[in-house]
C-alpha atoms as a PDB file:
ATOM      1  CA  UNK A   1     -38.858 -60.980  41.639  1.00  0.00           C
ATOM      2  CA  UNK A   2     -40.739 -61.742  44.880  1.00  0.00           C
ATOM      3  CA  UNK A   3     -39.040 -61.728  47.976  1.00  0.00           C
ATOM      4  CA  UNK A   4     -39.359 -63.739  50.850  1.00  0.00           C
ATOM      5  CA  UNK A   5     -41.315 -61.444  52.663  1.00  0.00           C
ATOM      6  CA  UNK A   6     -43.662 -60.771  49.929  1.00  0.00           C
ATOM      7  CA  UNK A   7     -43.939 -64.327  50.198  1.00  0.00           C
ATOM      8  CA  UNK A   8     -45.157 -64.674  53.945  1.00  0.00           C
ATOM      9  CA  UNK A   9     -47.636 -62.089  53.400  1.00  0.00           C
ATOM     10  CA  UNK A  10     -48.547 -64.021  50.194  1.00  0.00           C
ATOM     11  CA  UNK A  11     -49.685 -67.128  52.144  1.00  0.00           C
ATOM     12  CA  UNK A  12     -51.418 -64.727  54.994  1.00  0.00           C
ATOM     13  CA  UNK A  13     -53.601 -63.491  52.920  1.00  0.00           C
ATOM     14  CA  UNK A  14     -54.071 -66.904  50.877  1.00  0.00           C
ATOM     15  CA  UNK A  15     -56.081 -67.543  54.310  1.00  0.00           C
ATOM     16  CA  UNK A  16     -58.428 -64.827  54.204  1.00  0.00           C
ATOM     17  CA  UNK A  17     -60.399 -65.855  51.340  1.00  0.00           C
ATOM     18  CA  UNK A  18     -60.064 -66.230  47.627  1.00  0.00           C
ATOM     19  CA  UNK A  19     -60.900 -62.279  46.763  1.00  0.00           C
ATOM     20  CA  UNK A  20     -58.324 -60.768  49.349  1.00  0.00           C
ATOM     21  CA  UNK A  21     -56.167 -62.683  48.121  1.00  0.00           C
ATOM     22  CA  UNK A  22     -56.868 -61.718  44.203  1.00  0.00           C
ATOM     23  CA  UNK A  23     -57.002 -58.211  45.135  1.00  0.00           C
ATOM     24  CA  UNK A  24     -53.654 -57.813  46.802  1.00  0.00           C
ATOM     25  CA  UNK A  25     -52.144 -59.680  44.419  1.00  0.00           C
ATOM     26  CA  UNK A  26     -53.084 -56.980  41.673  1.00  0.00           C
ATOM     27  CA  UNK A  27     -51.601 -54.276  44.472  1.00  0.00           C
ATOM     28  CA  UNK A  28     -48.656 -56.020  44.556  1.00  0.00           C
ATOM     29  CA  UNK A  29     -47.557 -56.273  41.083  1.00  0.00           C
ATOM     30  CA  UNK A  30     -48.611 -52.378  40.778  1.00  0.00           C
ATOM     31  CA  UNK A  31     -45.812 -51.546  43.324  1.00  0.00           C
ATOM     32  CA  UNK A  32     -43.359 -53.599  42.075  1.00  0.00           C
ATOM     33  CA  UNK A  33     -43.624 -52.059  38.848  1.00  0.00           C
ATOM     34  CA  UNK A  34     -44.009 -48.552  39.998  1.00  0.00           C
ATOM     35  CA  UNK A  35     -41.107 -49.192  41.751  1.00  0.00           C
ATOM     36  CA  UNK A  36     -38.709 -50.629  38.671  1.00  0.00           C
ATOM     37  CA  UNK A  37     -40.232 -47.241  36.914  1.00  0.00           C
ATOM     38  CA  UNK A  38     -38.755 -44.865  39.920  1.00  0.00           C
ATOM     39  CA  UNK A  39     -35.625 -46.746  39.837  1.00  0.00           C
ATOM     40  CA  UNK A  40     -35.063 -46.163  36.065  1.00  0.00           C
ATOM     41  CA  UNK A  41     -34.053 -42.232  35.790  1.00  0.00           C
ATOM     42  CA  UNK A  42     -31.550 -43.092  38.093  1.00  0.00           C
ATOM     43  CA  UNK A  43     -29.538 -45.877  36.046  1.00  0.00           C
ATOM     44  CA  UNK A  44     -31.018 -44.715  32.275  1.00  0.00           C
ATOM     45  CA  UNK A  45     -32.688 -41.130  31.526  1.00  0.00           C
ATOM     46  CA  UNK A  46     -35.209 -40.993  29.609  1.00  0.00           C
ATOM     47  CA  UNK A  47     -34.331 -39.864  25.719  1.00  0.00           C
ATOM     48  CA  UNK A  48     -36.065 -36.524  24.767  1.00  0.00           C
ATOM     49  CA  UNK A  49     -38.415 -36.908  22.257  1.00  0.00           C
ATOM     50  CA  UNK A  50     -37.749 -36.096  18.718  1.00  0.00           C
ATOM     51  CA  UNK A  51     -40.168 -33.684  17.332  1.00  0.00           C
ATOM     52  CA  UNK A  52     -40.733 -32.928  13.768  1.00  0.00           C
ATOM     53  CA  UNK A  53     -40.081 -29.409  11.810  1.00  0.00           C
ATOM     54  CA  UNK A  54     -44.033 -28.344  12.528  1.00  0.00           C
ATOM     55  CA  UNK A  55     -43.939 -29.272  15.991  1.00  0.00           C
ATOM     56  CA  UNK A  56     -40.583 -26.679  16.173  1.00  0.00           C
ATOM     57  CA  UNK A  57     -42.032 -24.230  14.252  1.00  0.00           C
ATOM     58  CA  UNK A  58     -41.258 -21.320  16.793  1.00  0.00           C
ATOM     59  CA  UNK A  59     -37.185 -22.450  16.107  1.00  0.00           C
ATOM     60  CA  UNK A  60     -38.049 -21.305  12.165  1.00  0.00           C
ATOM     61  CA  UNK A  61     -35.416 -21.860   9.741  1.00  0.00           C
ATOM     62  CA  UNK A  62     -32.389 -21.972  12.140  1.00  0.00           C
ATOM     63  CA  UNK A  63     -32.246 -25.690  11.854  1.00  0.00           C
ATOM     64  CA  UNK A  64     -28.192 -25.051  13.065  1.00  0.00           C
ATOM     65  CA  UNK A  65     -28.522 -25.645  16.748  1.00  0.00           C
ATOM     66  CA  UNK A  66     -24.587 -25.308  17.111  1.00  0.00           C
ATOM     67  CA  UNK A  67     -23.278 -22.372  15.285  1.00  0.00           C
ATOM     68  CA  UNK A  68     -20.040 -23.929  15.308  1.00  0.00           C
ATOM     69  CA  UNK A  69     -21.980 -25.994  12.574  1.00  0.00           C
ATOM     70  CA  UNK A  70     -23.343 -23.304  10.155  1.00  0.00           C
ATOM     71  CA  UNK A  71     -21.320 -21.829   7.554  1.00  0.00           C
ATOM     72  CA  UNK A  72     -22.690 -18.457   8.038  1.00  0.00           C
ATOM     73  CA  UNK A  73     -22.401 -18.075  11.862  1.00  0.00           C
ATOM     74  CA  UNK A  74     -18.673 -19.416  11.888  1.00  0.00           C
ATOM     75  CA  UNK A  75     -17.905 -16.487   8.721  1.00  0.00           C
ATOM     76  CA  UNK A  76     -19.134 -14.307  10.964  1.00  0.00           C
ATOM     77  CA  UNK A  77     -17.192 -15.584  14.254  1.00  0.00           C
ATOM     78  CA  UNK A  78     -14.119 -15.853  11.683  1.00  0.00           C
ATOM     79  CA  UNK A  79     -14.456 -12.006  10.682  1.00  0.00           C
ATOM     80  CA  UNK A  80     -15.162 -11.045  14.378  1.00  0.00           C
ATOM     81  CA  UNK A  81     -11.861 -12.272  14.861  1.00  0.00           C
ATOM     82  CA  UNK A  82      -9.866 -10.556  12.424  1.00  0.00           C
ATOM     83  CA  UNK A  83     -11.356  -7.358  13.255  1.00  0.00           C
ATOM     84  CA  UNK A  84     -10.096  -7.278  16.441  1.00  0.00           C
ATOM     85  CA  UNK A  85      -6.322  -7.644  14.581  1.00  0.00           C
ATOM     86  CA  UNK A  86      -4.492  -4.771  13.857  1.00  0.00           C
ATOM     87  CA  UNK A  87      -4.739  -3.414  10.291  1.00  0.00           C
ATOM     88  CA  UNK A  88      -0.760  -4.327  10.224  1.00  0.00           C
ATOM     89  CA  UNK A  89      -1.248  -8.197  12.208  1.00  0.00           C
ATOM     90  CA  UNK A  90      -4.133  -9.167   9.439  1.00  0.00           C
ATOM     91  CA  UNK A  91      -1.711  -7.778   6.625  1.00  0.00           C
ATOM     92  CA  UNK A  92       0.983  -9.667   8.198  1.00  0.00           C
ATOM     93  CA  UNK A  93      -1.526 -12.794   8.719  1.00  0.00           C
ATOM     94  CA  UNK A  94      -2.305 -12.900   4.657  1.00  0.00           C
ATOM     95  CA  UNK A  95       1.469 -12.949   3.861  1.00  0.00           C
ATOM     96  CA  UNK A  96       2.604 -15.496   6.115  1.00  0.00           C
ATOM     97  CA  UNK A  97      -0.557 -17.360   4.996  1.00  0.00           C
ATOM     98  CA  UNK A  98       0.496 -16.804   1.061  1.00  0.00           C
ATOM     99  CA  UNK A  99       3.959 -17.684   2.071  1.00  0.00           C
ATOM    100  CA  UNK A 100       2.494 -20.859   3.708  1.00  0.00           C
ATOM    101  CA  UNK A 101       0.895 -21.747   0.391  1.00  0.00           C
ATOM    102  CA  UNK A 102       3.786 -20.934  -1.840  1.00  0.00           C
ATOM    103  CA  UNK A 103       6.365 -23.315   0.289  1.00  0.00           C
ATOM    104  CA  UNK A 104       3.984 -26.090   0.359  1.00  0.00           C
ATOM    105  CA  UNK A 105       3.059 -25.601  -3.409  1.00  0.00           C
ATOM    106  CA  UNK A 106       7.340 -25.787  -3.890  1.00  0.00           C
ATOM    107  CA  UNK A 107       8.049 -28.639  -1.577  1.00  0.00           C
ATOM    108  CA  UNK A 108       5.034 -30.699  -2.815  1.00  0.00           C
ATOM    109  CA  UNK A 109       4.150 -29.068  -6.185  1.00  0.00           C
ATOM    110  CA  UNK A 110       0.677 -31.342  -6.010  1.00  0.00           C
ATOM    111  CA  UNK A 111      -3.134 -30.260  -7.148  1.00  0.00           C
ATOM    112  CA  UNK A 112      -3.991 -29.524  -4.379  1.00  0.00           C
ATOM    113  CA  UNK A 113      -1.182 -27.310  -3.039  1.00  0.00           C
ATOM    114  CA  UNK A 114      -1.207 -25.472  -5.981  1.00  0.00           C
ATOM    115  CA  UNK A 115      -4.581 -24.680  -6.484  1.00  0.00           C
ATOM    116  CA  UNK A 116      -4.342 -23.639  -2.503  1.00  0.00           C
ATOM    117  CA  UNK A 117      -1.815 -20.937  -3.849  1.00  0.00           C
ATOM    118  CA  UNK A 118      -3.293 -19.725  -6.765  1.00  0.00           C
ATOM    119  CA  UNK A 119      -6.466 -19.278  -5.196  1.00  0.00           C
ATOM    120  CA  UNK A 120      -4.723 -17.420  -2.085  1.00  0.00           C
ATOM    121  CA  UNK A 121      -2.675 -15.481  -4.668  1.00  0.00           C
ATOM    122  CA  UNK A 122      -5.897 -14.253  -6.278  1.00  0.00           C
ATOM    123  CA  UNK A 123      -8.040 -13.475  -3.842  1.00  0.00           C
ATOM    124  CA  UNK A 124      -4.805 -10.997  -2.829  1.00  0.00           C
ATOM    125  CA  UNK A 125      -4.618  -9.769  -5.725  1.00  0.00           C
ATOM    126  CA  UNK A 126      -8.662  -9.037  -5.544  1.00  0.00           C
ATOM    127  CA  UNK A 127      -8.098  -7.395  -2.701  1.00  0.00           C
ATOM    128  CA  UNK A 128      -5.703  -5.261  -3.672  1.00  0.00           C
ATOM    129  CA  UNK A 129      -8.008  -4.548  -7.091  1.00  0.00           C
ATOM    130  CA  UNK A 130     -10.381  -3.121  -4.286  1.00  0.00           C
ATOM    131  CA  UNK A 131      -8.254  -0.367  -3.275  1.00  0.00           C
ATOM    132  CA  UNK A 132      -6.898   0.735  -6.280  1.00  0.00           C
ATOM    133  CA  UNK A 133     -10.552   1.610  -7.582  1.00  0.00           C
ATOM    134  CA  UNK A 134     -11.113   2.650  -4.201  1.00  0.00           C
ATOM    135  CA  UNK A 135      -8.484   5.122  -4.556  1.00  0.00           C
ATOM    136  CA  UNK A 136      -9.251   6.204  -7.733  1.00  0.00           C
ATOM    137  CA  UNK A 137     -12.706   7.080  -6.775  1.00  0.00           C
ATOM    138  CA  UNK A 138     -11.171   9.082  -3.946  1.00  0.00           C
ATOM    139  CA  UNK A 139      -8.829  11.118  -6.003  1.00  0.00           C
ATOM    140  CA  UNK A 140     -11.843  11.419  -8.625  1.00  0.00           C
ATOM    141  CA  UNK A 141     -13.673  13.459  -6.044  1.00  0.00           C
ATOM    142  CA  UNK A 142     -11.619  15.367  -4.469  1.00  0.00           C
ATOM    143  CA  UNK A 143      -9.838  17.760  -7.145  1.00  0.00           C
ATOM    144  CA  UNK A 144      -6.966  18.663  -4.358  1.00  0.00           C
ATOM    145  CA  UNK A 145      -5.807  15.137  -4.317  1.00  0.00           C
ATOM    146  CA  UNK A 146      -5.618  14.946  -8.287  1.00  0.00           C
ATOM    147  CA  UNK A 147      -2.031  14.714  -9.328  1.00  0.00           C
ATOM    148  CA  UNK A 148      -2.888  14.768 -13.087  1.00  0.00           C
ATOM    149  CA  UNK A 149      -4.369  18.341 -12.388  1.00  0.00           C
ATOM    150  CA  UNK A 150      -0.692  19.324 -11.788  1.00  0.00           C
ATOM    151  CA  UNK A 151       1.495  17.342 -13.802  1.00  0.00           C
ATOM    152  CA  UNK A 152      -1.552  15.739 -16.874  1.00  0.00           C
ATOM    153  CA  UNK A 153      -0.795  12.536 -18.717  1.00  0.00           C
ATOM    154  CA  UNK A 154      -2.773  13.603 -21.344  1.00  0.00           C
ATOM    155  CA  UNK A 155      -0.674  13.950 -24.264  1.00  0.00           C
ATOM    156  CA  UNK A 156      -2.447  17.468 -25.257  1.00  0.00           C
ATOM    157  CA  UNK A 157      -2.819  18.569 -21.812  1.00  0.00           C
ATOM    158  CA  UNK A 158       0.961  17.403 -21.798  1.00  0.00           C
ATOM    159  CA  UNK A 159       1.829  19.847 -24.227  1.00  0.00           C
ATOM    160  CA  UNK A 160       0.115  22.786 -22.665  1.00  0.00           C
ATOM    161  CA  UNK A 161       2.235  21.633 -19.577  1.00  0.00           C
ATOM    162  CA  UNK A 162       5.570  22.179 -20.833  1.00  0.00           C
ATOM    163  CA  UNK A 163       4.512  25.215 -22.733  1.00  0.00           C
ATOM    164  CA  UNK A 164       3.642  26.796 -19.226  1.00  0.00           C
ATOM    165  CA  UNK A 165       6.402  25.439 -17.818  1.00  0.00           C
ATOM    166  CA  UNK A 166       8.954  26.529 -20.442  1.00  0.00           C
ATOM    167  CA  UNK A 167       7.369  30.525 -20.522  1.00  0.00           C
ATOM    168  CA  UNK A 168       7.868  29.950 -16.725  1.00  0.00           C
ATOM    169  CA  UNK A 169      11.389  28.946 -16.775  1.00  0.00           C
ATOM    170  CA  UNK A 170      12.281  31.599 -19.650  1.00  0.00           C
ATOM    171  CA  UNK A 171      10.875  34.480 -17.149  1.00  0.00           C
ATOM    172  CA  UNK A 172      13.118  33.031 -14.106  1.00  0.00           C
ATOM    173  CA  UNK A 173      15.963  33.066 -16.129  1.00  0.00           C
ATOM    174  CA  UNK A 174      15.497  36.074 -17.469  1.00  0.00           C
ATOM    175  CA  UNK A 175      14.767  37.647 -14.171  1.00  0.00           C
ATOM    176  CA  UNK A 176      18.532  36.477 -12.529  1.00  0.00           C
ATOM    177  CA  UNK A 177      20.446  37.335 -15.922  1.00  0.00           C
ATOM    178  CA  UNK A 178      19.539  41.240 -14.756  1.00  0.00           C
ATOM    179  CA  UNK A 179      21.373  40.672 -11.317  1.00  0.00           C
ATOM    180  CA  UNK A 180      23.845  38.249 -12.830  1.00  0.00           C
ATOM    181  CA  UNK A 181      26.904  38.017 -15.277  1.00  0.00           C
ATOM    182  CA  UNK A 182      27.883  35.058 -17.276  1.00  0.00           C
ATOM    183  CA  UNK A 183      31.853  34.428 -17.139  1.00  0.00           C
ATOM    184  CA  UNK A 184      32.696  31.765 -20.215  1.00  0.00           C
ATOM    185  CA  UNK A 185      35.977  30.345 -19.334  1.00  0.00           C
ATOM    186  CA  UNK A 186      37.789  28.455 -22.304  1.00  0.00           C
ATOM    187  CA  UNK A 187      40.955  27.001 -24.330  1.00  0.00           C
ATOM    188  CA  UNK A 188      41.434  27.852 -27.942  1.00  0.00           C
ATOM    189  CA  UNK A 189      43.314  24.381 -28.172  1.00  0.00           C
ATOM    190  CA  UNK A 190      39.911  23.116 -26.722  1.00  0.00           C
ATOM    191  CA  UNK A 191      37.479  21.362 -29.193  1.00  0.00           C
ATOM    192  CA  UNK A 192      34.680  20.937 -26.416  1.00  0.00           C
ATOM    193  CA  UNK A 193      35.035  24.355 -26.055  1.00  0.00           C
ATOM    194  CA  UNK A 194      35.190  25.350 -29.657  1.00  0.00           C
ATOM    195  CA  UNK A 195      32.129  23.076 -29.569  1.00  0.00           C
ATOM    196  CA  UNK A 196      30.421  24.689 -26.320  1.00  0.00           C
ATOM    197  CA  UNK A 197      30.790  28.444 -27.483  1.00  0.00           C
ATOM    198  CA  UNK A 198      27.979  28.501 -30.324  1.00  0.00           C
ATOM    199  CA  UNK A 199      25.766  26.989 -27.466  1.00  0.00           C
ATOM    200  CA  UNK A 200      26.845  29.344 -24.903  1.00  0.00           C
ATOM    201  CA  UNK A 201      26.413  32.523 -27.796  1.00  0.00           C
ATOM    202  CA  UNK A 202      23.036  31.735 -28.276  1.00  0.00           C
ATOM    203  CA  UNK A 203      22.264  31.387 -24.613  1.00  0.00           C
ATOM    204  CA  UNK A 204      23.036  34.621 -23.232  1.00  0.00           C
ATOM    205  CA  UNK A 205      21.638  36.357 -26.408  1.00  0.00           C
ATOM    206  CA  UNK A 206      18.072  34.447 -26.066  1.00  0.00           C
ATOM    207  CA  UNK A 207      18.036  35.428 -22.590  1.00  0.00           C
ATOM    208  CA  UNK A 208      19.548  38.967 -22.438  1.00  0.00           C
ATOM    209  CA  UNK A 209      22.684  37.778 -20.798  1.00  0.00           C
ATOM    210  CA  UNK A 210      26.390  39.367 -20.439  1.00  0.00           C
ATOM    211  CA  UNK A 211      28.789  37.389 -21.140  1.00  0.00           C
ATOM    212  CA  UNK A 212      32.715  37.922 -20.308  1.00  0.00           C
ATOM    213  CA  UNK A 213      34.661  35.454 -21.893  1.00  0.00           C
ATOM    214  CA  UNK A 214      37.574  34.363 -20.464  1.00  0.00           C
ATOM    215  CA  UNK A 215      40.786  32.608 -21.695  1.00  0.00           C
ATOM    216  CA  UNK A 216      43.276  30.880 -20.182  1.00  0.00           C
ATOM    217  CA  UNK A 217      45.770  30.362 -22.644  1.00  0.00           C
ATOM    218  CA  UNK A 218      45.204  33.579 -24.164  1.00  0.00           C
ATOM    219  CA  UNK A 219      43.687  32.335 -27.385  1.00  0.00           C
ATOM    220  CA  UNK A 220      40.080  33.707 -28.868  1.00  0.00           C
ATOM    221  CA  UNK A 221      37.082  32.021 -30.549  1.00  0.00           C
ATOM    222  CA  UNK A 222      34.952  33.129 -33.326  1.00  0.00           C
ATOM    223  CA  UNK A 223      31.932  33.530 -31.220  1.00  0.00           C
ATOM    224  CA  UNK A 224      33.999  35.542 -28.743  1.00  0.00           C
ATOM    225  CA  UNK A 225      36.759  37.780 -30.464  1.00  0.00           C
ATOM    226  CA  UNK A 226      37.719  39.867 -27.632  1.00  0.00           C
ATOM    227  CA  UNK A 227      37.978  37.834 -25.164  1.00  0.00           C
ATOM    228  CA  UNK A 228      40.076  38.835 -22.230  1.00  0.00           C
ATOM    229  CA  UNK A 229      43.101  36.693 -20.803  1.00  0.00           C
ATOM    230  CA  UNK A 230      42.965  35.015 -17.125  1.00  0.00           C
ATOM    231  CA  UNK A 231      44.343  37.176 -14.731  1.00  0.00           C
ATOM    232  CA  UNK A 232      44.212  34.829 -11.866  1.00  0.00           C
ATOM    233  CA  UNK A 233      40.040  34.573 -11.739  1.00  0.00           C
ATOM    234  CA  UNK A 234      40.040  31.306 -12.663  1.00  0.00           C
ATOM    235  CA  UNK A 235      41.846  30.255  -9.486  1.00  0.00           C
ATOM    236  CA  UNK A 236      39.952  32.195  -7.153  1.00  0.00           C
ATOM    237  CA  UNK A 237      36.328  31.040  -8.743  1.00  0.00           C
ATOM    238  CA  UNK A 238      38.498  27.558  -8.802  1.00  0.00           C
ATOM    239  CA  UNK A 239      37.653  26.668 -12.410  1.00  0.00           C
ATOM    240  CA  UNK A 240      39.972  23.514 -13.353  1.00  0.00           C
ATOM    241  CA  UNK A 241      37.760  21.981 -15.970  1.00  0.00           C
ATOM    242  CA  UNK A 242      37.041  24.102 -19.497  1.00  0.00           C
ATOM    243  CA  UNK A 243      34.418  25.138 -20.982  1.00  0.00           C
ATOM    244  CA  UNK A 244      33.058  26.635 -17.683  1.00  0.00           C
ATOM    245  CA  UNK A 245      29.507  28.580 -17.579  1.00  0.00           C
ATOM    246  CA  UNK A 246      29.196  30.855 -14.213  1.00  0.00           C
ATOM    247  CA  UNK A 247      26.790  32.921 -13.228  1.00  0.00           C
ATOM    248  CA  UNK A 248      28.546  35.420 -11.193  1.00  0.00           C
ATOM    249  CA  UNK A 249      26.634  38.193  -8.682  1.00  0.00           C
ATOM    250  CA  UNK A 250      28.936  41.404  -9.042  1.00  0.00           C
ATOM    251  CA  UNK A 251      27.383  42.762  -5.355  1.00  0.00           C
ATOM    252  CA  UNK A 252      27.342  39.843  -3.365  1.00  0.00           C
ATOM    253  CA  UNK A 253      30.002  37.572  -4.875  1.00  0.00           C
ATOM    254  CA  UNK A 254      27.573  34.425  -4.906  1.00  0.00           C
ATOM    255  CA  UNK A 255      27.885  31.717  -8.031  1.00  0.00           C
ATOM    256  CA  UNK A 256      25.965  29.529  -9.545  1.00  0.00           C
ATOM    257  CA  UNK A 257      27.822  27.221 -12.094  1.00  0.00           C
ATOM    258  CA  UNK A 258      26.022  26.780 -14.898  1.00  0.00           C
ATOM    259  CA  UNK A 259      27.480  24.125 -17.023  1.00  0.00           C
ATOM    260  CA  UNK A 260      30.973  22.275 -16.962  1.00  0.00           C
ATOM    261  CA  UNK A 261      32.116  20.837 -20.462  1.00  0.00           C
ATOM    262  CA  UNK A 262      29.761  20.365 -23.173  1.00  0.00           C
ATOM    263  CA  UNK A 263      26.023  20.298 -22.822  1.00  0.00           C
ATOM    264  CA  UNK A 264      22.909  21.547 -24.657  1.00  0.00           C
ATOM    265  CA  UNK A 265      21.211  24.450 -24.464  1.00  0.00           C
ATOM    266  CA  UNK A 266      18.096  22.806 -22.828  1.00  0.00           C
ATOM    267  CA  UNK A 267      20.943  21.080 -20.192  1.00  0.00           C
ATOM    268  CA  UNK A 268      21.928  24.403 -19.684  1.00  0.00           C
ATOM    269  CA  UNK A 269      18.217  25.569 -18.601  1.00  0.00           C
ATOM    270  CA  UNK A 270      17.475  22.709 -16.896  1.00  0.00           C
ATOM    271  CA  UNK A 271      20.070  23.480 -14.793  1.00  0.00           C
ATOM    272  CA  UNK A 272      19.290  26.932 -13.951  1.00  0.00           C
ATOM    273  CA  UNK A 273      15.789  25.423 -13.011  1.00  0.00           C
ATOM    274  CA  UNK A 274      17.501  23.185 -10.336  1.00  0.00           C
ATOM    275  CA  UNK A 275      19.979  25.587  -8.719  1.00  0.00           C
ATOM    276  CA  UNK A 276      17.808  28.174  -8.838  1.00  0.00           C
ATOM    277  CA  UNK A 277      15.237  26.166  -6.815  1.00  0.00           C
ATOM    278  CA  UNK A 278      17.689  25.108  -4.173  1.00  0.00           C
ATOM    279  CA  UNK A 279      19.494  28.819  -4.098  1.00  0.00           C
ATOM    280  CA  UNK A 280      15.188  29.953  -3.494  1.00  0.00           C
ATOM    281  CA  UNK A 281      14.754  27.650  -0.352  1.00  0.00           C
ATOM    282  CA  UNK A 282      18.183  28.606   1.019  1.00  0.00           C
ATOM    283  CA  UNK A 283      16.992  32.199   0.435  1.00  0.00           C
ATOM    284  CA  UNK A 284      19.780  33.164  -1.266  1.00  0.00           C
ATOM    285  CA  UNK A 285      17.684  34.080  -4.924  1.00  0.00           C
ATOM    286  CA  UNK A 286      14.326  35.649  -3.871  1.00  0.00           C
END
């Protein structure tokens, strides 16, 4: 658009001859366009130009200008995260998260809910398949952490267990029956102990034992024909249930009650294993 003083100057120059006049018309209609073109950034920018893949070569294949975009960058800002968690917060993270799953796979049992589970479940479960063989491969190489090495599964190695064990447990016992006595208290109107003094016969002969047997009614077994009536012991070792097994230490006084009522032979050494072990870290058996 011409304005009205372009106009005046128009028809001043109209005067001056038909060339002038051709010539500043050309000037004219260069400025007002060069002006319309400095105008325009200010209103519109100009759109950058879209170049193709050869043209960016020097960008190469990382065609993911936001990494918020690419799978692999936000992985990576995902794991940067969770590293910076606790051991216990990300544990505590996957549980609530399975949790999460497992109430919305309850409320609204649908595909997609339970597929979200199952797949949470599993990769759980993967995870936790990672640490047993890691674990395994630990105690694999490194003998001192090898519980099987002390106590085999094995079933041969099993039996060359208890066989140690059992030779072990026969010198122990053997060992206290030279510093202690074996008082056998009983009831001839007793079956249990009728029952209990074959057992308790055996024992102290297998082990070299000395046995006093004592009754309180005044009645004698087979197994023990000259046994000796209660003269008050019972009371004082407080003995109210029959038979009674007692290991008794003439010196120091100490017991160790071996069996109360009825019990195998085996009972009776597993027992001496226990209170034996307990008497050793009191220091009361060396």
């Amino acid at each position: 658009m011409i304005s009205s003083i372009q106009c005046s100057v128009i028809s001043s120059q109209k005067k001056r001859g038909p060339s002038t006049y051709l010539i500043f018309l050309i000037i004219l209609s260069s400025a007002t366009d060069f002006s319309f073109l400095k105008a325009a950034p200010e209103t519109q920018p100009a759109s950058k130009p879209v170049l193709s893949f050869f043209e960016k070569r020097a960008e190469g294949w990382h065609w993911y200008e936001d990494s918020t975009q690419c799978p692999v960058f936000s992985a990576q800002k995902k794991d940067k995260k969770n590293v910076s968690l606790s051991p216990i917060q990300q544990i505590e993270n996957q549980r609530k998260g399975l949790e999460t799953k497992l109430h919305a796979a309850i409320v609204e049992p649908t595909r997609q809910n339970i597929i979200a589970y199952i797949l949470a479940q599993r990769s759980l479960m993967d995870q936790s398949q990672r640490f047993s063989e890691a674990w395994k491969r630990v105690v694999m190489t490194t003998p001192s952490l090898d519980e099987t090495l002390v106590h085999p599964v094995d079933q041969n190695a099993r039996h060359v267990y208890y066989d140690e064990q059992h030779k072990d447990l026969q010198a122990r016992i053997k060992k206290l029956a030279q510093e202690y006595g074996l008082f056998f208290f009983f009831r001839k109107n007793c079956p249990y102990c009728h029952g209990f003094a074959p057992i308790a016969k055996r024992f102290s002969e297998k082990y070299g034992w000395s046995v006093l047997a004592i009754s309180l009614d005044g009645g004698t077994l087979p197994e023990f024909p000259h046994a000796k009536r209660d003269n008050g012991i019972s009371e004082r070792l407080k003995v109210s249930h029959v038979p009674a097994l007692i290991a008794f230490h003439p010196k120091t006084g100490k017991l160790i009650p071996l069996a109360y009522g009825m019990v195998s032979e085996s009972e009776i050494e597993e027992r001496v294993t226990i209170l034996t072990q307990a008497l050793t870290v009191k220091g009361e058996i060396k």
